[in-house]
C-alpha atoms as a PDB file:
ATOM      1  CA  UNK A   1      -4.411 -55.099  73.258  1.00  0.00           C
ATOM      2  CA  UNK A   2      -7.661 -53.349  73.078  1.00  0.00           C
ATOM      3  CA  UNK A   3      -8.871 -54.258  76.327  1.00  0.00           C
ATOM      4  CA  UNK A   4      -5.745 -53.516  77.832  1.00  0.00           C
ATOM      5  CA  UNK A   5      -5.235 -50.271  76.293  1.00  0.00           C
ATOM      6  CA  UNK A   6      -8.561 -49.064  77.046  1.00  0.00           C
ATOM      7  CA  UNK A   7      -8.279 -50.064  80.878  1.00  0.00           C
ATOM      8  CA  UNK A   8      -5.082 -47.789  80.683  1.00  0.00           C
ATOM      9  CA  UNK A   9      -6.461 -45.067  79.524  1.00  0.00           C
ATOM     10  CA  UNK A  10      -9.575 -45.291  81.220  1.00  0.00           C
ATOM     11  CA  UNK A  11      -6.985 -45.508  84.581  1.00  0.00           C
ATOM     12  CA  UNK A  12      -5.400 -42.170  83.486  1.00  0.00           C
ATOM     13  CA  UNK A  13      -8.368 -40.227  82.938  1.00  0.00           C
ATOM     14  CA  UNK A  14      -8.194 -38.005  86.084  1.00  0.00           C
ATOM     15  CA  UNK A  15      -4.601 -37.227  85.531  1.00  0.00           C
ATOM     16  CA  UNK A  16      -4.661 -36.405  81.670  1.00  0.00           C
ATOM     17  CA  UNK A  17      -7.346 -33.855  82.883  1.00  0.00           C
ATOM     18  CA  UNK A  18      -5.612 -32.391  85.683  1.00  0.00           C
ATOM     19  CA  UNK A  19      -2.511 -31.906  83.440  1.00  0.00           C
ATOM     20  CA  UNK A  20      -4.307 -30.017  80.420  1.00  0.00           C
ATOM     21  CA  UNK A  21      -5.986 -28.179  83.394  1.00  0.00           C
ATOM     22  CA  UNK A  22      -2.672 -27.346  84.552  1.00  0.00           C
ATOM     23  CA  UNK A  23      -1.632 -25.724  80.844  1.00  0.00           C
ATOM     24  CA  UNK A  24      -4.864 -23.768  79.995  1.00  0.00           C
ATOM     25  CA  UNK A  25      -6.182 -22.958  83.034  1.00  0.00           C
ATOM     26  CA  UNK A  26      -9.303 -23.151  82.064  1.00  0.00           C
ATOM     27  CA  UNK A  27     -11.864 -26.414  83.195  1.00  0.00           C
ATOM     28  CA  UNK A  28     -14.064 -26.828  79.936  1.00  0.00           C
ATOM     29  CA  UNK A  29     -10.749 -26.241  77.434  1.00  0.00           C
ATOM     30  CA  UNK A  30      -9.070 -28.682  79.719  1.00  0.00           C
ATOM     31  CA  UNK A  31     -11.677 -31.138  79.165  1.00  0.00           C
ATOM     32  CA  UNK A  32     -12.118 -30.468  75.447  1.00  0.00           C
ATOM     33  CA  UNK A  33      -8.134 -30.752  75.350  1.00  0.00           C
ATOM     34  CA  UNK A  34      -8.088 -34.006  77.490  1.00  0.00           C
ATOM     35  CA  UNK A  35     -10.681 -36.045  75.482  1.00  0.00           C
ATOM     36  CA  UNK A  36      -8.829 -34.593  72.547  1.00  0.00           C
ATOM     37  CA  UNK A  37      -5.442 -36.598  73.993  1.00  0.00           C
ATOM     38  CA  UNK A  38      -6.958 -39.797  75.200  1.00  0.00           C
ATOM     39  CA  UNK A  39      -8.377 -39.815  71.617  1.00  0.00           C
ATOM     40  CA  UNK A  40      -5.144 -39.165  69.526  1.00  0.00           C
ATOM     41  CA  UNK A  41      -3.682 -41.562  72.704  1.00  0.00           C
ATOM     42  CA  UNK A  42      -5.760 -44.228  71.417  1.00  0.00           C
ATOM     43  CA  UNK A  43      -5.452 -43.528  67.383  1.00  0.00           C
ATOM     44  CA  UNK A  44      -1.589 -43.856  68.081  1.00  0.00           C
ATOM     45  CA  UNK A  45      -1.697 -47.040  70.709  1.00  0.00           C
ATOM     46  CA  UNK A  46       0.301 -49.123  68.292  1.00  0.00           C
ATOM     47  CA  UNK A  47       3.703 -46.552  69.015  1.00  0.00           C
ATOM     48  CA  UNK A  48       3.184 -47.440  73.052  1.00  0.00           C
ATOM     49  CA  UNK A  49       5.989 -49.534  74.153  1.00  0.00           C
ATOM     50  CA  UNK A  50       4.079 -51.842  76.818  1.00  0.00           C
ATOM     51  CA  UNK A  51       7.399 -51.932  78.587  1.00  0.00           C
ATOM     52  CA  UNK A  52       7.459 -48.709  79.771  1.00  0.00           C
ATOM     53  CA  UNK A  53       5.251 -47.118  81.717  1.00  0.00           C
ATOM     54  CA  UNK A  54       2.305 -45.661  80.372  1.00  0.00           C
ATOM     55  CA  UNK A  55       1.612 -42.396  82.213  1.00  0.00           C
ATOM     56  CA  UNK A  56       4.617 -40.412  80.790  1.00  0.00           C
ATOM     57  CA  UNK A  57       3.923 -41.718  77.424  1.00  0.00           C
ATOM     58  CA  UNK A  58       0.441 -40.059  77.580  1.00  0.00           C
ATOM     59  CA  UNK A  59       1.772 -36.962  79.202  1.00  0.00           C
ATOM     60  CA  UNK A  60       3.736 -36.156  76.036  1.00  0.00           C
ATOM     61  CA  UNK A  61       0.641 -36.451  74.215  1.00  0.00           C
ATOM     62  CA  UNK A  62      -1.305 -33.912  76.601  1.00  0.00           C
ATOM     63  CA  UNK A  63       1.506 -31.797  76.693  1.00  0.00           C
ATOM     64  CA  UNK A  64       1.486 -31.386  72.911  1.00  0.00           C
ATOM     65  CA  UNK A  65      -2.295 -31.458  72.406  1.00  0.00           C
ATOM     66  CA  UNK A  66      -2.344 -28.452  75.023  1.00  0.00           C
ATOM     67  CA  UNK A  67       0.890 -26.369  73.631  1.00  0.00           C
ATOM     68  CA  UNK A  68      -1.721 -26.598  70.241  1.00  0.00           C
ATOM     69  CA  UNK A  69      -4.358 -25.090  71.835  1.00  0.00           C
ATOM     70  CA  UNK A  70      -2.622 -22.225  73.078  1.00  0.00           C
ATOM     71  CA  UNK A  71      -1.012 -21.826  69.519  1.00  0.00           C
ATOM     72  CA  UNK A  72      -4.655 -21.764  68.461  1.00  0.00           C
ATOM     73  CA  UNK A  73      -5.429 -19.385  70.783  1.00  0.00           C
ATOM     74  CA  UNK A  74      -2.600 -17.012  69.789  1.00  0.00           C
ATOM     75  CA  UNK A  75      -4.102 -16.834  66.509  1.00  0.00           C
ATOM     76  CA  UNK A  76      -7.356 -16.850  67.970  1.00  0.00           C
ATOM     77  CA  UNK A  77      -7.550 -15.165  71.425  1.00  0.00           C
ATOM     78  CA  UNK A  78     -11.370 -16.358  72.244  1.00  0.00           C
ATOM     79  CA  UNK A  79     -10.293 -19.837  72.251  1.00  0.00           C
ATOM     80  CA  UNK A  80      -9.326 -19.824  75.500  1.00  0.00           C
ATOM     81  CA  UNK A  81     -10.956 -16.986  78.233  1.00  0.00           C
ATOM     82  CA  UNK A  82     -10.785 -16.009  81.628  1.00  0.00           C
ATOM     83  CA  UNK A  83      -8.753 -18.389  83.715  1.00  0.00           C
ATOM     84  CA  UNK A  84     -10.634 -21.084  85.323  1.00  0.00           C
ATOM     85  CA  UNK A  85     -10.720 -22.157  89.435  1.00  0.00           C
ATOM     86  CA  UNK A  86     -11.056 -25.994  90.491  1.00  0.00           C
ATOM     87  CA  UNK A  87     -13.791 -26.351  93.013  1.00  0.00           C
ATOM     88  CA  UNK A  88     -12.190 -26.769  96.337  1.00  0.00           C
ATOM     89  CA  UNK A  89     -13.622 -28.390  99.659  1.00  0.00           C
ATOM     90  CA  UNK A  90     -14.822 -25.613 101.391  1.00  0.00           C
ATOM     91  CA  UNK A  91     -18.182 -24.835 102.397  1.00  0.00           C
ATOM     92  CA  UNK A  92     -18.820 -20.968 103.105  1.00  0.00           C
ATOM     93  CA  UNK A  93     -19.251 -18.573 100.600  1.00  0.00           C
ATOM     94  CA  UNK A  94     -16.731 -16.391 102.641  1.00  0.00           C
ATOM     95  CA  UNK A  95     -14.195 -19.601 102.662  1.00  0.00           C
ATOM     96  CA  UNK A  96     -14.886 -19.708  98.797  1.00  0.00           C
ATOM     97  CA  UNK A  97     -14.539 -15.902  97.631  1.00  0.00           C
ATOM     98  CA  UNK A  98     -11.111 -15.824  99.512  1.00  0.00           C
ATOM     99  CA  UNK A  99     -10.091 -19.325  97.799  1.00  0.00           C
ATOM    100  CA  UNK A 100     -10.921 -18.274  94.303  1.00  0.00           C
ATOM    101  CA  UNK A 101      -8.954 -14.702  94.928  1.00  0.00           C
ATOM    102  CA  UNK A 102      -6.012 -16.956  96.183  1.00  0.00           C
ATOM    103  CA  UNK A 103      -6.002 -19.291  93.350  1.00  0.00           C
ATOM    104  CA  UNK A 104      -6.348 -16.222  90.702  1.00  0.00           C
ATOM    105  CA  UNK A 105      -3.332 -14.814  92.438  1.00  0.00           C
ATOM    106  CA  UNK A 106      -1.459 -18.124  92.019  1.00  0.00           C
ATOM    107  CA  UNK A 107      -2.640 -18.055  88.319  1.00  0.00           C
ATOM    108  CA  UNK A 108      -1.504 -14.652  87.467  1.00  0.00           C
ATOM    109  CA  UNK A 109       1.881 -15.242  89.027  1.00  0.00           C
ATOM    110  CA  UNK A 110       2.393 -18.983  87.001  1.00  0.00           C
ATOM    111  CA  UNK A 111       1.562 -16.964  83.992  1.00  0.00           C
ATOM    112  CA  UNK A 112       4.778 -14.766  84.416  1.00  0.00           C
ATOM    113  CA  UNK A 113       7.036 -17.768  84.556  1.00  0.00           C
ATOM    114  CA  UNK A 114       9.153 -19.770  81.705  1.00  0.00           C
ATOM    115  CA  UNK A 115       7.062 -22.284  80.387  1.00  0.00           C
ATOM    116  CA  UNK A 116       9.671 -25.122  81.941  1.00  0.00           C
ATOM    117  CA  UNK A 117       9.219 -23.651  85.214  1.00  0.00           C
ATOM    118  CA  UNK A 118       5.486 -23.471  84.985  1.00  0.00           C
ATOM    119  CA  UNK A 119       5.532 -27.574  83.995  1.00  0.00           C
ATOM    120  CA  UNK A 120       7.407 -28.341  87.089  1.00  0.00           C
ATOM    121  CA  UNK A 121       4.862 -26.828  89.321  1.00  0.00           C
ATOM    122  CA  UNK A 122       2.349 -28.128  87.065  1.00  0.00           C
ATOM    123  CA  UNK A 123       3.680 -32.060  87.599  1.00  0.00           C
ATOM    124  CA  UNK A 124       4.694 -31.534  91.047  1.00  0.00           C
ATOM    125  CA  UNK A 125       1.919 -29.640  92.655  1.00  0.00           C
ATOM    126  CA  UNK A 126      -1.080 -30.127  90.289  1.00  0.00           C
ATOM    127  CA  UNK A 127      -0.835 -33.423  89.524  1.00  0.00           C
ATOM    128  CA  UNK A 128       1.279 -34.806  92.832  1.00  0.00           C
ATOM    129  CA  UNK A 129       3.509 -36.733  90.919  1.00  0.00           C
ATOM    130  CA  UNK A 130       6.847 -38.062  92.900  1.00  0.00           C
ATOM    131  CA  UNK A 131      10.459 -36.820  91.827  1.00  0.00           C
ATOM    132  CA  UNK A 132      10.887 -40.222  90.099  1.00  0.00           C
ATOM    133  CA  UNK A 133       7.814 -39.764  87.728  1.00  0.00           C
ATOM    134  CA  UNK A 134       8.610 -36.555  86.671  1.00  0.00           C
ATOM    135  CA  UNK A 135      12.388 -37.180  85.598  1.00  0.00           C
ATOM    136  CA  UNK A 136      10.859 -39.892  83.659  1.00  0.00           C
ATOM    137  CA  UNK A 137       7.919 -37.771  82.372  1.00  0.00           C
ATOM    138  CA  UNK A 138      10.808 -34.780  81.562  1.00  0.00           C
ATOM    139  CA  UNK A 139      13.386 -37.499  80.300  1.00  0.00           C
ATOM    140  CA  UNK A 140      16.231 -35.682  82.661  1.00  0.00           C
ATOM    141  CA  UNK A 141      17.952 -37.004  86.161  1.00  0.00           C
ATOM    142  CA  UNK A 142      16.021 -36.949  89.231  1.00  0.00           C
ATOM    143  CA  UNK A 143      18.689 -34.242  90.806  1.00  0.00           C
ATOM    144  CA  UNK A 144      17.931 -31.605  87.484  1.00  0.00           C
ATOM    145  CA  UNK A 145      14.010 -31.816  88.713  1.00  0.00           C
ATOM    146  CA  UNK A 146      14.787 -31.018  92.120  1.00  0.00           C
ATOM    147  CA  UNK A 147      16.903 -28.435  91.377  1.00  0.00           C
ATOM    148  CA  UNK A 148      15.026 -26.669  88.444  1.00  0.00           C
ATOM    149  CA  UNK A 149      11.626 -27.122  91.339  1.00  0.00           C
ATOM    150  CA  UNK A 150      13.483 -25.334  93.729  1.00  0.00           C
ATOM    151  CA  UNK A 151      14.189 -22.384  91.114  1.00  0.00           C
ATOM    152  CA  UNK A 152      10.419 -22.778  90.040  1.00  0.00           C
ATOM    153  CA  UNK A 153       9.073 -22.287  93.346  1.00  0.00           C
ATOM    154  CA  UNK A 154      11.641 -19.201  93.909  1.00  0.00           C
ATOM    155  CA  UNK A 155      10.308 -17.879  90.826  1.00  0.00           C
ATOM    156  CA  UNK A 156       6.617 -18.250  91.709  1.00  0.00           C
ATOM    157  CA  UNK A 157       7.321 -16.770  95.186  1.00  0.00           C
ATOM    158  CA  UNK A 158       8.447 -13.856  93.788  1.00  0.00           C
ATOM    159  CA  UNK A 159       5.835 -13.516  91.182  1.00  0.00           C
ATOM    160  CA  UNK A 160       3.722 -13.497  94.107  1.00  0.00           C
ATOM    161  CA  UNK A 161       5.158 -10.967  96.319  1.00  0.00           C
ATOM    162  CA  UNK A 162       5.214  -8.801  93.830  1.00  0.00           C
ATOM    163  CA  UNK A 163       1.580  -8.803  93.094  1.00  0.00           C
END
């Protein structure tokens, strides 16, 4: 089992990241908070039920570990600081000043959503998972994503017009 276990985590690395990424907002809390989750992950492999799938098992796990944090930070408000950008593929410094004003946009319009509505964009658009995985992930019908998305993205569109 240990093998195995490791080679799943070690499989989900990338994701687990992107998904505490996704809640903080901040690269080096993300990390801190992902490490954190693979850890308590693997401290708690003996609850994993080997017949289902793995991913949204370890999700709930980030998802938690990450909702801490930001209680921590409530309490604490240097925990976490400014928000964070990804690096993105582009080369010029123009290309990257006008990314990194984009992607602050985008983060001060997810900040004024419901925290359901900010997970949805979070799975769907941050992490690229399909309709299927996120029902499973969110333990509700495949229709309820789509149609809680669609009010997500509504919601973030307007968040960003009125910026």
């Amino acid at each position: 089992m240990r093998t195995n276990f490791t080679s799943l985590i070690d499989s989900v690395f990338l994701r687990v990241h992107r998904a505490a990424f996704g809640f903080l907002g901040e690269r080096e809390i993300a990390r801190e908070a992902a490490q954190e989750a693979l850890m308590k992950a693997y401290m708690m492999k003996e609850s994993y039920d080997s017949n289902r799938p793995f991913y949204p098992w370890m999700y709930r796990i980030v998802k938690n570990t990450c909702l801490d944090i930001r209680k921590r930070k409530r309490r604490d408000p240097t925990v976490l600081g400014e928000v964070d950008i990804l690096p993105g593929d582009s080369s010029s410094p123009f290309s990257l000043l006008v990314q990194k004003q984009q992607e602050k946009r985008l983060w001060s319009a997810m900040k004024n959503l419901a925290e359901d509505q900010k997970e949805l964009i979070n799975l769907r658009h941050f992490q690229d998972l399909s309709y299927a995985e996120m029902a499973e992930i969110l333990s509700i019908p495949i229709g309820t994503v789509m149609s809680r998305l669609y009010r997500a993205r509504k919601a973030l569109t307007t968040n960003l017009m009125e910026e």
